[in-house]
Protein backbone atom coordinates (compact mmCIF):
# COMPACT_ATOMS: atom_id res chain seq x y z
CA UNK A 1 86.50 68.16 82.72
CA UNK A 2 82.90 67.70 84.06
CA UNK A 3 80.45 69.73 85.77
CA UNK A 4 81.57 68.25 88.76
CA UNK A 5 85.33 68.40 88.56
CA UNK A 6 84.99 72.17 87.37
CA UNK A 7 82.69 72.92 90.70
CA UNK A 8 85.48 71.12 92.98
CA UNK A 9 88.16 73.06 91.32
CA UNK A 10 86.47 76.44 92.07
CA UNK A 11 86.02 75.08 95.61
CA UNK A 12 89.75 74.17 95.20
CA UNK A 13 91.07 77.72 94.41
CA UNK A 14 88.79 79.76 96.56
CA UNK A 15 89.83 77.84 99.40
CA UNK A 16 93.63 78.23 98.83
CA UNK A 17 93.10 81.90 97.49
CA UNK A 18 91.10 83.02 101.20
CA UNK A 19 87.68 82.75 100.01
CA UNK A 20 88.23 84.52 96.82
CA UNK A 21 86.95 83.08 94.11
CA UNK A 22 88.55 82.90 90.66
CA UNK A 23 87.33 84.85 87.29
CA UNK A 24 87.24 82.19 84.49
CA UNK A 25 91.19 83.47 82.96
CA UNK A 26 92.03 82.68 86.38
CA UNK A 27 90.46 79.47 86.69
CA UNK A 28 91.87 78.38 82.48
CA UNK A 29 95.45 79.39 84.10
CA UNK A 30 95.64 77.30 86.96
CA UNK A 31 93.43 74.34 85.89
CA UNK A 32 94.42 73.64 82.17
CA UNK A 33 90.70 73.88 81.52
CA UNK A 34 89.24 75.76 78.67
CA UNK A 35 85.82 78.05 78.15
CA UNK A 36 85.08 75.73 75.79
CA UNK A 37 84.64 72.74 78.11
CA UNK A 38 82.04 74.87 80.23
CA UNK A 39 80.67 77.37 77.94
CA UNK A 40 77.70 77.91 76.77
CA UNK A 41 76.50 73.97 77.25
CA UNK A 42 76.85 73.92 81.10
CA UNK A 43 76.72 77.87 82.27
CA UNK A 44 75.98 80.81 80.01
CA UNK A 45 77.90 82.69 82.66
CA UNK A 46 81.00 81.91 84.31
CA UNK A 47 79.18 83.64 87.54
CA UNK A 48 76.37 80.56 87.64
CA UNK A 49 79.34 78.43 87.94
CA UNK A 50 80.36 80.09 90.82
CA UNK A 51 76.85 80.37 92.33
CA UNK A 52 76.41 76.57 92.15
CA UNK A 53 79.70 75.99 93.42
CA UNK A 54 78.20 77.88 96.46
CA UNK A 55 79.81 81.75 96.14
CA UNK A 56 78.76 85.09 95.12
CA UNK A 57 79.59 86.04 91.63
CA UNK A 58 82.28 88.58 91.27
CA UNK A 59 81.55 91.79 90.21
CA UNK A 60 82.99 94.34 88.15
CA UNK A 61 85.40 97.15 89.03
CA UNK A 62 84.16 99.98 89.09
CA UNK A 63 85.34 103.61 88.58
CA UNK A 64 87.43 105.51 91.09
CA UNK A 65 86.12 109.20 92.40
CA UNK A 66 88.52 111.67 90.86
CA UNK A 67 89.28 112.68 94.24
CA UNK A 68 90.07 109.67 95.69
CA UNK A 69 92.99 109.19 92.56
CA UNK A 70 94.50 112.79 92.82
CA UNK A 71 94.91 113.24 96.01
């Protein structure tokens, strides 16, 4: 897959998903496609793929407040 078909495809499941866009697991599940075809020739980071393809890159979860999970 090129650099092209991978940016469609992200356009392709972010579109069908609401807007969200796909981690790269996500995006290896429902394409076929493997790191290796993208990584680390094309994007270092799976979130510069998704910033070409036009979205924000998805961040990390954070920690819940202790009293948000015990309550």
């Amino acid at each position: 897959m090129d650099k092209q078909q991978i940016l469609d495809q992200i356009k392709r499941i972010a579109a069908g998903g609401r807007g969200r866009v796909p981690g790269w697991q996500a995006f290896a599940a429902a394409t076929g496609a493997r790191k290796a075809g993208w990584y680390p020739h094309t994007w270092l980071l799976w979130g510069d793929a998704l910033t070409e393809a036009g979205y924000a890159k998805n961040e990390f979860q954070t920690r819940m407040s202790e009293c948000l999970v015990f309550r």
